[in-house]
C-alpha atoms as a PDB file:
ATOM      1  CA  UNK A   1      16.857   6.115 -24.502  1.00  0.00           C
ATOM      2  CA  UNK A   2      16.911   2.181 -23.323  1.00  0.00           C
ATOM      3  CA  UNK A   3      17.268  -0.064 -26.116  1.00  0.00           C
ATOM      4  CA  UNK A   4      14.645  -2.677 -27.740  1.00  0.00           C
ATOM      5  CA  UNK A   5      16.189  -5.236 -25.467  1.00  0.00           C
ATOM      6  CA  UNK A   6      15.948  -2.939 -22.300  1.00  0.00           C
ATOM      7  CA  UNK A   7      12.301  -2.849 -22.957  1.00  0.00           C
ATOM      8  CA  UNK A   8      11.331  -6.096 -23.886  1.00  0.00           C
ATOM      9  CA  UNK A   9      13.382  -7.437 -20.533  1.00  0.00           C
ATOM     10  CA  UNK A  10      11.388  -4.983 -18.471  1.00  0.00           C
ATOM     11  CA  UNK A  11       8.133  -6.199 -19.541  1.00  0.00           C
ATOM     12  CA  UNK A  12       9.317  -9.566 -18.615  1.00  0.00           C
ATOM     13  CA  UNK A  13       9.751  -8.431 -15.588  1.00  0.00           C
ATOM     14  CA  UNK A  14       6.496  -6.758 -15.051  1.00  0.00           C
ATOM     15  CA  UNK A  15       4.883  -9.856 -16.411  1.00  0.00           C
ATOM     16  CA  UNK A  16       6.297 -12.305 -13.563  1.00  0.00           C
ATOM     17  CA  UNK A  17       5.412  -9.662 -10.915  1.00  0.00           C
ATOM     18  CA  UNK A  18       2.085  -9.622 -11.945  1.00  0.00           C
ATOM     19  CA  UNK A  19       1.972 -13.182 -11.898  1.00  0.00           C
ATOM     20  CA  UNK A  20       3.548 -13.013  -8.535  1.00  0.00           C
ATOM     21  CA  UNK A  21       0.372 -10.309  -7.402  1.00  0.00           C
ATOM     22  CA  UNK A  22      -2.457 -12.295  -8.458  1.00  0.00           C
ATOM     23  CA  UNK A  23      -1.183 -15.632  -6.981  1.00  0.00           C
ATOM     24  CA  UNK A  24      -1.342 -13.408  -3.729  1.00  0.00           C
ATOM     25  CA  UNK A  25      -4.268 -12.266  -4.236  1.00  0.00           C
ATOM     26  CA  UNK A  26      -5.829 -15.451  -4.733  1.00  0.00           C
ATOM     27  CA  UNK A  27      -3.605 -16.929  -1.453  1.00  0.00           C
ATOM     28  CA  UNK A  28      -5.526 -13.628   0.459  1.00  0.00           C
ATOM     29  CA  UNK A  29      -8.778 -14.672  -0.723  1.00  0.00           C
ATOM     30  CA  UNK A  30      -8.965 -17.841   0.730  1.00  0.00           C
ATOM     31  CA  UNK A  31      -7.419 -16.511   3.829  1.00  0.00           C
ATOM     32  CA  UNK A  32      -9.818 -13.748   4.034  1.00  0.00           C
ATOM     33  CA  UNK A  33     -13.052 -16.361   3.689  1.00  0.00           C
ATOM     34  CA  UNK A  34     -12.095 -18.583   6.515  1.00  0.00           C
ATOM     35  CA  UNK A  35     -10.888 -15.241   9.049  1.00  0.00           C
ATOM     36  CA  UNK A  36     -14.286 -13.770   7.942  1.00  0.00           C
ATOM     37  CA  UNK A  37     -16.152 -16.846   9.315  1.00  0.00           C
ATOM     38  CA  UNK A  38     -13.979 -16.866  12.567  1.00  0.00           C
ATOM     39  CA  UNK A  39     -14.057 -13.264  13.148  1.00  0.00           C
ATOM     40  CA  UNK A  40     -18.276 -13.571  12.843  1.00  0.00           C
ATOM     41  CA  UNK A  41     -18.438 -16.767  14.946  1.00  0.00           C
ATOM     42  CA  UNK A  42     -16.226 -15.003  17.294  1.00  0.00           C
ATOM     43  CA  UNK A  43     -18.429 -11.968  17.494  1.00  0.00           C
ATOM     44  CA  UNK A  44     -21.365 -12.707  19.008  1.00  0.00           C
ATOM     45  CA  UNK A  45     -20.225 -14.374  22.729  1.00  0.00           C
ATOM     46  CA  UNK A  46     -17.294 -12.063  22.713  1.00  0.00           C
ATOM     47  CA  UNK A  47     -19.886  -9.265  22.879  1.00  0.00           C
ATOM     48  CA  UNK A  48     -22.282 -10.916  25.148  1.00  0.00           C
ATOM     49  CA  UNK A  49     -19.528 -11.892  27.393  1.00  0.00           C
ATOM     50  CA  UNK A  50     -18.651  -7.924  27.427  1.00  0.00           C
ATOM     51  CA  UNK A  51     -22.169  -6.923  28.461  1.00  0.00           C
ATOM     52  CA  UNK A  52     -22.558  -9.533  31.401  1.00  0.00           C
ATOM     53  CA  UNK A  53     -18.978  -8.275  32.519  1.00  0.00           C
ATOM     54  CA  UNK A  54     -19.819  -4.819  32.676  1.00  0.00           C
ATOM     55  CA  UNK A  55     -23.164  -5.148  34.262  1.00  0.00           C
ATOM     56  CA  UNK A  56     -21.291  -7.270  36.729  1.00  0.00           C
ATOM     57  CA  UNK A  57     -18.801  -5.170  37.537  1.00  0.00           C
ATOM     58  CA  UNK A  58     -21.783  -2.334  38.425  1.00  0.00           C
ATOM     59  CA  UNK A  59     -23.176  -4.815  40.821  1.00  0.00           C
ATOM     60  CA  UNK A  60     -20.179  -5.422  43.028  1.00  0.00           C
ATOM     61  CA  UNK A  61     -17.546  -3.563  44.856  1.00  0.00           C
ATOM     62  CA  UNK A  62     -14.293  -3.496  42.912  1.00  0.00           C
ATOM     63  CA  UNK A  63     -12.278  -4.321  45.829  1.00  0.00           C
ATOM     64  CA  UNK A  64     -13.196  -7.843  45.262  1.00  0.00           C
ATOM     65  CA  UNK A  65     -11.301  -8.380  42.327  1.00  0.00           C
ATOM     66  CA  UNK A  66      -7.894  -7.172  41.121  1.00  0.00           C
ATOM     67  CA  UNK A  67      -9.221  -6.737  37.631  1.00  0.00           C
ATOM     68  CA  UNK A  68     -11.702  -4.348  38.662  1.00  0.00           C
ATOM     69  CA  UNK A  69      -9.563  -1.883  40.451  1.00  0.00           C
ATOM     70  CA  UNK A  70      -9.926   1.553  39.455  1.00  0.00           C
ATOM     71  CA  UNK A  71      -6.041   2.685  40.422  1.00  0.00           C
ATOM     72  CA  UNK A  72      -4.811   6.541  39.480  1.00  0.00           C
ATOM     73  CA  UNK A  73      -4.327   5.943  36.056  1.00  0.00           C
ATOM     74  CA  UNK A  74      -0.283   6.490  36.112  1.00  0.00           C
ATOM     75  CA  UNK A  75       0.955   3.841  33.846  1.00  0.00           C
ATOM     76  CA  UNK A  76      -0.824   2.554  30.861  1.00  0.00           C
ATOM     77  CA  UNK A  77      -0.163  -0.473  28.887  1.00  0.00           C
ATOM     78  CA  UNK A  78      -1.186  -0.595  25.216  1.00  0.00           C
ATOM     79  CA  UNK A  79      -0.958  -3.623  23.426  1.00  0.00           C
ATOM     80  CA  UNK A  80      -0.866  -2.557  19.469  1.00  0.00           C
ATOM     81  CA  UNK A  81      -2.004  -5.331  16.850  1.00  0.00           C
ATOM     82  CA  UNK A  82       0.215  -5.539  13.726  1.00  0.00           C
ATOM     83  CA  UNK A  83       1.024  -8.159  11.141  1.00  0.00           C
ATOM     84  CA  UNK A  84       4.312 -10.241  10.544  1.00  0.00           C
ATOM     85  CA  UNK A  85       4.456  -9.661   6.639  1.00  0.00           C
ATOM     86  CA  UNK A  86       3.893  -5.938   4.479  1.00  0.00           C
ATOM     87  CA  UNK A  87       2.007  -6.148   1.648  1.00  0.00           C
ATOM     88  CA  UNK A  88      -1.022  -4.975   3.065  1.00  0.00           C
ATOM     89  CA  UNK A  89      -1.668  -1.436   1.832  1.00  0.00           C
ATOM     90  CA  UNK A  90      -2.289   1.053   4.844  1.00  0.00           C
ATOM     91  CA  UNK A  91      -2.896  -1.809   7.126  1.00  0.00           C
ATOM     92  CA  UNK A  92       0.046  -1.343   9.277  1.00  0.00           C
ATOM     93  CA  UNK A  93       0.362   1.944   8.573  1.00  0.00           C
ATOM     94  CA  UNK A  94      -2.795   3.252   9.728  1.00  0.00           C
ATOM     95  CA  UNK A  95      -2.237   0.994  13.050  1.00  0.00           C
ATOM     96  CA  UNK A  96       0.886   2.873  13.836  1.00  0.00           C
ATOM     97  CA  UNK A  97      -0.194   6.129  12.856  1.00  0.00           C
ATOM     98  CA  UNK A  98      -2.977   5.954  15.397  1.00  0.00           C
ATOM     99  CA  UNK A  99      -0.577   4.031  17.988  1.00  0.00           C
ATOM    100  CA  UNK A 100       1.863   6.798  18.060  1.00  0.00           C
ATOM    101  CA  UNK A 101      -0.808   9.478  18.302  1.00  0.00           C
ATOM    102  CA  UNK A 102      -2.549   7.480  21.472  1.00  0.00           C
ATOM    103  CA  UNK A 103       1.167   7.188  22.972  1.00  0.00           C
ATOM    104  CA  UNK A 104       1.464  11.316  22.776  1.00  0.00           C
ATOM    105  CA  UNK A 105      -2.151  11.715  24.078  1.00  0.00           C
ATOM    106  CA  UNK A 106      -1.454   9.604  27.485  1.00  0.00           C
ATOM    107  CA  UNK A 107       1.977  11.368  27.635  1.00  0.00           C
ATOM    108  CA  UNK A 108       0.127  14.414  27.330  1.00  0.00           C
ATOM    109  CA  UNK A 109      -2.108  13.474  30.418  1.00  0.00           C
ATOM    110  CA  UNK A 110       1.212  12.503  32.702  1.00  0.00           C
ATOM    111  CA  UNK A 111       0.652   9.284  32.054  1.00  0.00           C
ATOM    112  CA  UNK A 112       3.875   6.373  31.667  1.00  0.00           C
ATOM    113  CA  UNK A 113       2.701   4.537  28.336  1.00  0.00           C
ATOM    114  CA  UNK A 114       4.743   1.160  27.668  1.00  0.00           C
ATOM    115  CA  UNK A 115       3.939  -0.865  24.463  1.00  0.00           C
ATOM    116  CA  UNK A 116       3.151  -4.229  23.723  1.00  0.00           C
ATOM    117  CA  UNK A 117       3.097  -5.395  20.575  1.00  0.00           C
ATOM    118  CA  UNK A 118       1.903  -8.519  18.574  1.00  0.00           C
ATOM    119  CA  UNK A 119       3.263  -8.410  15.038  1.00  0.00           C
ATOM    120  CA  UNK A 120       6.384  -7.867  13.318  1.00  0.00           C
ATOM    121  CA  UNK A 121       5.675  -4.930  12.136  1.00  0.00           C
ATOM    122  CA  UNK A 122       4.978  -3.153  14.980  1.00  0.00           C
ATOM    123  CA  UNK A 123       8.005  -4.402  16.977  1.00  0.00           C
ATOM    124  CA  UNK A 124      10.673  -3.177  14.339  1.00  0.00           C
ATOM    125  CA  UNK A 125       8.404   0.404  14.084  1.00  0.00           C
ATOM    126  CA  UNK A 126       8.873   0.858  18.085  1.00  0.00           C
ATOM    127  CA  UNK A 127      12.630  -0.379  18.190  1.00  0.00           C
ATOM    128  CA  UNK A 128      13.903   1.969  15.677  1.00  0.00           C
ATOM    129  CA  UNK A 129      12.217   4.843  17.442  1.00  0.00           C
ATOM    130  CA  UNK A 130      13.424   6.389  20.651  1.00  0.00           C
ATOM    131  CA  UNK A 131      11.178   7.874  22.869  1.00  0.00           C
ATOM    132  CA  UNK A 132       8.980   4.730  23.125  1.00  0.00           C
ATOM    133  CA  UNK A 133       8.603   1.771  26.506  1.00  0.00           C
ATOM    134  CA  UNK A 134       8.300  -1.422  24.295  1.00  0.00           C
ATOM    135  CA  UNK A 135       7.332  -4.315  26.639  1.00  0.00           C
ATOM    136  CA  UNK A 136       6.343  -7.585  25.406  1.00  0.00           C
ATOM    137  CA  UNK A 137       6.426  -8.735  22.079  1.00  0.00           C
ATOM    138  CA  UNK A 138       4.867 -11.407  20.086  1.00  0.00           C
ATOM    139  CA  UNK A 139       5.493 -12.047  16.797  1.00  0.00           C
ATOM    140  CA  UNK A 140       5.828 -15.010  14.281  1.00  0.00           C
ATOM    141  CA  UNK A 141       1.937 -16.266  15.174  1.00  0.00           C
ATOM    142  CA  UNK A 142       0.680 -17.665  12.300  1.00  0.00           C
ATOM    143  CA  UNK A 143      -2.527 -18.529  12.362  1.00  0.00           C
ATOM    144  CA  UNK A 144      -4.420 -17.649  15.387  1.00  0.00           C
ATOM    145  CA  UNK A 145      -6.426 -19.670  17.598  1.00  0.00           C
ATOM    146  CA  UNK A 146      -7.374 -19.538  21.232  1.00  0.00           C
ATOM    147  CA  UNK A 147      -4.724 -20.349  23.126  1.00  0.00           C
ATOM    148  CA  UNK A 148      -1.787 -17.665  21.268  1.00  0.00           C
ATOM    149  CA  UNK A 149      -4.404 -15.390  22.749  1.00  0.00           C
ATOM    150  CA  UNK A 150      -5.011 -16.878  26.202  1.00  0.00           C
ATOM    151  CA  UNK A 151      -0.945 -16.583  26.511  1.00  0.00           C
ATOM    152  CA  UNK A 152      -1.567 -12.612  25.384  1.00  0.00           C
ATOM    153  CA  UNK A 153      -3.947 -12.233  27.892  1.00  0.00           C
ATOM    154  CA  UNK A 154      -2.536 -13.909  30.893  1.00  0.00           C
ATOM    155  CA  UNK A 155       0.238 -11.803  30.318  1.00  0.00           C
ATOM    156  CA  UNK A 156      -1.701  -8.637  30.564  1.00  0.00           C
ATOM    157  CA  UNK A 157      -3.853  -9.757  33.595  1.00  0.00           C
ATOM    158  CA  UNK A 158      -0.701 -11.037  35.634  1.00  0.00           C
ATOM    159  CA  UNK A 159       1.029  -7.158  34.878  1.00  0.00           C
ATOM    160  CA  UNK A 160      -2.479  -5.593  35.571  1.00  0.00           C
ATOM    161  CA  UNK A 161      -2.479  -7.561  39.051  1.00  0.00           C
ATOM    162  CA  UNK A 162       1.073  -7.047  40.136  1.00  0.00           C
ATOM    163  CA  UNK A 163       0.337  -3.194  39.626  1.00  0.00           C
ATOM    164  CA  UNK A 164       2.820  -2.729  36.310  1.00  0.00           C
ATOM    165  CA  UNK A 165      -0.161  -1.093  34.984  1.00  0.00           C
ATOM    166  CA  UNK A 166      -3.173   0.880  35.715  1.00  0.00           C
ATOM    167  CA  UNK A 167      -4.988   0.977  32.048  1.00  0.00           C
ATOM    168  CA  UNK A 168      -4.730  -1.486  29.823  1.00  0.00           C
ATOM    169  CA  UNK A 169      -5.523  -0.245  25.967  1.00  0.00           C
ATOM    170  CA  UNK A 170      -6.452  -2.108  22.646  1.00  0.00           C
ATOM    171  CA  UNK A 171      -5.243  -1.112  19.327  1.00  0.00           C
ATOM    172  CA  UNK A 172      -6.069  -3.164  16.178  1.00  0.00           C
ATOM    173  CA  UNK A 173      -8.307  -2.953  13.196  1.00  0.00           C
ATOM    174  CA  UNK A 174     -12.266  -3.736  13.812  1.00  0.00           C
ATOM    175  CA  UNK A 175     -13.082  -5.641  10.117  1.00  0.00           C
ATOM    176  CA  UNK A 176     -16.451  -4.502   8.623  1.00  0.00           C
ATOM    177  CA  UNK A 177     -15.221  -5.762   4.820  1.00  0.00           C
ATOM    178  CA  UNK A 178     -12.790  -6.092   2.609  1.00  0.00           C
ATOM    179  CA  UNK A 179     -12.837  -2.755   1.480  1.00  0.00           C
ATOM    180  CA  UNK A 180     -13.357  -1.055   4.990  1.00  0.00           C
ATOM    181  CA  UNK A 181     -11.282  -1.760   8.371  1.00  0.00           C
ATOM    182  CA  UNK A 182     -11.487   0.449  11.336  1.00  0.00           C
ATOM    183  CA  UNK A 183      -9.035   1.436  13.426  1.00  0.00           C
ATOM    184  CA  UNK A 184     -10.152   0.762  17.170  1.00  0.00           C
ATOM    185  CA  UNK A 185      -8.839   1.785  20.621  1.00  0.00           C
ATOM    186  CA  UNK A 186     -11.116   0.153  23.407  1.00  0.00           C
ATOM    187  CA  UNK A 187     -10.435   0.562  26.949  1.00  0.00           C
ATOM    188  CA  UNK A 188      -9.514  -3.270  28.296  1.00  0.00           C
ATOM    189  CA  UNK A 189      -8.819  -3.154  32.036  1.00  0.00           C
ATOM    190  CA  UNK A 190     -10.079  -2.206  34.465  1.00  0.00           C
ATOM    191  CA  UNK A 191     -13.689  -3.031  33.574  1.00  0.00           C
ATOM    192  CA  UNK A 192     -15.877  -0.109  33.570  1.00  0.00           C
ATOM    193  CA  UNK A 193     -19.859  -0.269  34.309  1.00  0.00           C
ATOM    194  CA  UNK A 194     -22.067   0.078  30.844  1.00  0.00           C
ATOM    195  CA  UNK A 195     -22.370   3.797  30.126  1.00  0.00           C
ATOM    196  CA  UNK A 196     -25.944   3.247  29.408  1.00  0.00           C
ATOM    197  CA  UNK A 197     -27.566   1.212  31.457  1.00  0.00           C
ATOM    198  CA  UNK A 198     -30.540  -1.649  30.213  1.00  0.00           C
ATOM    199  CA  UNK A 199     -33.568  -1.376  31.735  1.00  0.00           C
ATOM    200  CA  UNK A 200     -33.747  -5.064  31.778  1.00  0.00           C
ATOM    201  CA  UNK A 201     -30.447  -5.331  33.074  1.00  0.00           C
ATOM    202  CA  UNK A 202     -30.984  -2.706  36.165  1.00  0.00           C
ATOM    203  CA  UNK A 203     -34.252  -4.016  37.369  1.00  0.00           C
ATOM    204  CA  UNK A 204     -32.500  -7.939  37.834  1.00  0.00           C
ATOM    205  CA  UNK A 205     -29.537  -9.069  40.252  1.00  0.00           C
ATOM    206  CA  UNK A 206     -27.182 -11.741  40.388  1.00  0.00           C
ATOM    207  CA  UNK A 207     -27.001 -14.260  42.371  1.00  0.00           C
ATOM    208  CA  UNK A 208     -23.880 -15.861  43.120  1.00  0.00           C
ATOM    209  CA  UNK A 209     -22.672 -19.663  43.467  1.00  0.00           C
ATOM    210  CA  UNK A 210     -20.543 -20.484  45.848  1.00  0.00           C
ATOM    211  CA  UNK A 211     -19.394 -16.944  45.891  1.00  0.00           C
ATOM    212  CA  UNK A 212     -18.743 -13.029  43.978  1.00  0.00           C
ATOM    213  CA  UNK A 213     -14.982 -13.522  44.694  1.00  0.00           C
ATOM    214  CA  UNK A 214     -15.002 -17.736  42.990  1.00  0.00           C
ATOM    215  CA  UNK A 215     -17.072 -16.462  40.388  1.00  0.00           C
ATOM    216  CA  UNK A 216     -15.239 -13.191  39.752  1.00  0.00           C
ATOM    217  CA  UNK A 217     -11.707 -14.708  39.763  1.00  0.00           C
ATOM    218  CA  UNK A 218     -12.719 -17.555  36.961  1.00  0.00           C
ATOM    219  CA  UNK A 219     -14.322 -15.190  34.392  1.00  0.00           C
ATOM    220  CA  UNK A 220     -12.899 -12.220  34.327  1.00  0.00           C
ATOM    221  CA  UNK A 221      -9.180 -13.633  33.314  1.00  0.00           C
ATOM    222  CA  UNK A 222     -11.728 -15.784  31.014  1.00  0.00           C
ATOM    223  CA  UNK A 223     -12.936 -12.261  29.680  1.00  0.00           C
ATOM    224  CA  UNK A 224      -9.384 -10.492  28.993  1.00  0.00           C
ATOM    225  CA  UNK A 225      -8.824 -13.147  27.049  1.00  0.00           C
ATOM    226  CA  UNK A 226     -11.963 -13.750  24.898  1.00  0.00           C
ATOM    227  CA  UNK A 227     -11.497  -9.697  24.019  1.00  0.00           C
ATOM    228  CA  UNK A 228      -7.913 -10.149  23.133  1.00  0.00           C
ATOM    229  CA  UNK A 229      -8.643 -13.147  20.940  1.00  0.00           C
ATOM    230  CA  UNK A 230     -11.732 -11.809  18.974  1.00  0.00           C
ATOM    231  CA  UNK A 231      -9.488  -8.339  18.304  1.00  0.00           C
ATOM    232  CA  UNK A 232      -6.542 -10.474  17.022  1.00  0.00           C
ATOM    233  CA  UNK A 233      -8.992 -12.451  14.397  1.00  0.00           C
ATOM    234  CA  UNK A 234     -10.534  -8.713  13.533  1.00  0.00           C
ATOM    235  CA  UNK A 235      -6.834  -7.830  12.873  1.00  0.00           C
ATOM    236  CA  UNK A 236      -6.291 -11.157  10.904  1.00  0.00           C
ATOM    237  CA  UNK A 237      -9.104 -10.798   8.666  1.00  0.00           C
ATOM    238  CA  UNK A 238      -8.470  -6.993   8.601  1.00  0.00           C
ATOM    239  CA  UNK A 239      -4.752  -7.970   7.192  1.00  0.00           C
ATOM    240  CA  UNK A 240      -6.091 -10.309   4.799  1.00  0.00           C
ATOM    241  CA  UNK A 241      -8.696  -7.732   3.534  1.00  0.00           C
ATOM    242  CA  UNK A 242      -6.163  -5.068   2.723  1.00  0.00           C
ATOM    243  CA  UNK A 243      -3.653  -7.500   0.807  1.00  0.00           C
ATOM    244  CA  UNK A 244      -6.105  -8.987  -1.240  1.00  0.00           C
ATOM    245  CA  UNK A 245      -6.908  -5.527  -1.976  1.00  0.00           C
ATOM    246  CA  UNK A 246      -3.336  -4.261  -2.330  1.00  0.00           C
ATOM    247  CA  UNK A 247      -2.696  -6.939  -4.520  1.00  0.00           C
ATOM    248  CA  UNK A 248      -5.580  -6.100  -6.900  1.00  0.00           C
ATOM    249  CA  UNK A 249      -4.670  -3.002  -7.404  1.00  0.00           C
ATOM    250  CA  UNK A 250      -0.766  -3.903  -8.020  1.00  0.00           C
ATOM    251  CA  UNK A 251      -1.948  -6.555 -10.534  1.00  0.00           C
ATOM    252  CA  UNK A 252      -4.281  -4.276 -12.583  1.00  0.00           C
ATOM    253  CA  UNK A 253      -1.211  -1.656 -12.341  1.00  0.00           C
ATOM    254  CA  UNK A 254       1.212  -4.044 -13.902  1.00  0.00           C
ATOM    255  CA  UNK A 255      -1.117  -4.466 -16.161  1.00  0.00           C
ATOM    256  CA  UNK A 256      -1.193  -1.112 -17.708  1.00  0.00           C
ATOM    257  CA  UNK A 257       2.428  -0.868 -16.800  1.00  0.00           C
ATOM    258  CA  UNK A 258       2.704  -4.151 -19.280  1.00  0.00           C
ATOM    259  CA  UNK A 259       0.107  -2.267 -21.874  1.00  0.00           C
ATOM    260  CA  UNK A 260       2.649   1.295 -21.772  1.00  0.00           C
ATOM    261  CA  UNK A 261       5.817  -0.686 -22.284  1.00  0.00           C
ATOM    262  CA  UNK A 262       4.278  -2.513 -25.683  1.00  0.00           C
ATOM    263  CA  UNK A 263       3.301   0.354 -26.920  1.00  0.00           C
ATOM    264  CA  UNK A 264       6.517   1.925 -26.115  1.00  0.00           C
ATOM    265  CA  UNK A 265       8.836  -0.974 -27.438  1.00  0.00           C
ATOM    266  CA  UNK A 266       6.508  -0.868 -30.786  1.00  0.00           C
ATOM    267  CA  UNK A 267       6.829   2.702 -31.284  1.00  0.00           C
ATOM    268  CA  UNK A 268      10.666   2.006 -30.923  1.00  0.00           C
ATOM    269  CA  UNK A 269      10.918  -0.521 -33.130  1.00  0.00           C
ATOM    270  CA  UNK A 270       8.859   0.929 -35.728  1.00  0.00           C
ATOM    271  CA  UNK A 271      11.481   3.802 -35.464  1.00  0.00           C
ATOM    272  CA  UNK A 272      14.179   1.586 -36.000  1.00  0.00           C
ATOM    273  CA  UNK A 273      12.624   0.027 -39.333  1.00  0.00           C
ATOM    274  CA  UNK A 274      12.167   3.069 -40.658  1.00  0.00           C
ATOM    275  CA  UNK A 275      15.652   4.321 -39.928  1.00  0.00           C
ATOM    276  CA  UNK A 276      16.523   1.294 -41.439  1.00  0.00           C
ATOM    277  CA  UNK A 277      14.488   1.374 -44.785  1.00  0.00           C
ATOM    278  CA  UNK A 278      15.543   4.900 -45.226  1.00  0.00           C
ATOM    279  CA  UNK A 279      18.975   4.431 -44.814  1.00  0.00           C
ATOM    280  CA  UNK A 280      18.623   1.369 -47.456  1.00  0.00           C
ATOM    281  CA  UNK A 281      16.878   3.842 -50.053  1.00  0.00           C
ATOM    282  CA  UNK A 282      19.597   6.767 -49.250  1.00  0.00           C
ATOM    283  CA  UNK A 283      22.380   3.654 -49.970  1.00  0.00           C
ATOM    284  CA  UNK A 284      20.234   2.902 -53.389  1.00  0.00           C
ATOM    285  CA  UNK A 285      20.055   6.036 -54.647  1.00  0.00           C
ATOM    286  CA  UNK A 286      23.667   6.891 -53.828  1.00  0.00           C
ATOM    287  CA  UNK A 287      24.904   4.125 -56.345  1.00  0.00           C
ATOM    288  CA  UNK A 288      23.035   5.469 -59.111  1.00  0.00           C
END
């Protein structure tokens, strides 16, 4: 049985970790408002930008771009969005679940899959595995802003053009709250056609200035990354969700933790005054 003083030093304990929790939790808070803004600023053109794409690529003949080549599908690149830091919950658990499932499915169609990751996580997860291609890696990010995801993107357009890869794949978590991030694979390259066509959209043509093949070669780059950076603030404010969340829950279960030991060390020492008083009154009587 641990002693009064075992106790009361574990309950010291508990009481800086929970101290530790919420000071994270706050810290996630704030981080969570200002990727929640981003990530719904970002949505909107990131989405239109999509649409235009794919009803552009219906239009013309892929042979006029690289980025619209539709090649045997023998090597796929996946690019997997993870965090630097744990703490998260599920977050990067659910990420990699999902990523090593994906990995088995393309292998299960006779497809080469190599890896690219963007997180810390997700690098050390593939190196201590066997059986896995890891490619490119970027970790240590920090915040994000445009250009850490124009250099992701140029990376995967300049391997999708010198034929390294045939599919390219996006993994991360979609946000929809704090509470609630989904875990999204979305086809990146090449571009496919809408599956449902507008009616708006098929009943107008574009017209091109100075040419399909100018125009074609400035946006669509211009599109990989726009996608790539709107899925790595969804994975940001994804992150922050689930550690604000984490750390709720880890406070509120120090907290009891905190409540058990009291009652515990109380009970204890209650047990040792009586023990004491008894053995006084057994010492009293004896003398008589």
């Amino acid at each position: 049985m641990p002693s009064l003083r075992d106790i009361k030093r574990k309950i010291t304990s508990v009481k800086k970790t929970q101290q530790i929790t919420k000071a994270m939790k706050m810290v996630a808070a704030a981080k969570l408002r200002r990727a929640q803004d981003r990530v719904i600023a970002a949505r909107p053109y990131s989405r239109k930008m999509l649409s235009v794409i794919a009803n552009l690529a219906s239009r013309v003949e892929r042979a006029q771009h690289p980025l619209l080549a539709k090649r045997e599908p023998k090597q796929v690149k996946l690019l997997v969005l993870t965090s630097d830091r744990g703490l998260c919950g599920a977050y990067n658990t659910n990420i990699l679940r999902r990523a090593v499932e994906a990995v088995k499915q393309f292998k299960a169609e006779g497809k080469d899959v190599k890896v690219n990751v963007v997180g810390r996580k997700g690098r050390d997860f593939f190196r201590k595995r066997s059986g896995y291609t890891l490619g490119k890696v970027w970790s240590e990010l920090g915040t994000i802003d445009y250009e850490k995801a124009a250099d992701v993107g140029k990376n995967i357009v300049e391997r999708f053009v010198a034929g390294d890869a045939d599919e390219v794949y996006l993994l991360y978590n979609e946000f929809k709250s704090v509470m609630q991030q989904t875990v999204t694979l979305e086809k990146l390259l090449p571009v496919e056609p809408p599956t449902e066509a507008d009616p708006f959209m098929a009943a107008v043509d574009y017209l091109y200035e100075p040419s399909a093949e100018a125009i074609l070669s400035s946006i669509l780059p211009k599109h990989v990354e726009v996608q790539v950076y709107r899925s790595m603030l969804e994975s940001q404010a994804s992150e922050m969700g689930s550690r604000m969340t984490a750390m709720d829950s880890a406070t509120r279960n120090a907290k009891d933790m905190i409540e058990r030991l009291t009652l515990k060390f109380n009970k204890q020492r209650q047990a040792a005054i009586t023990k004491e008083i008894s053995e006084i009154v057994g010492g009293a009587e004896a003398q008589k």
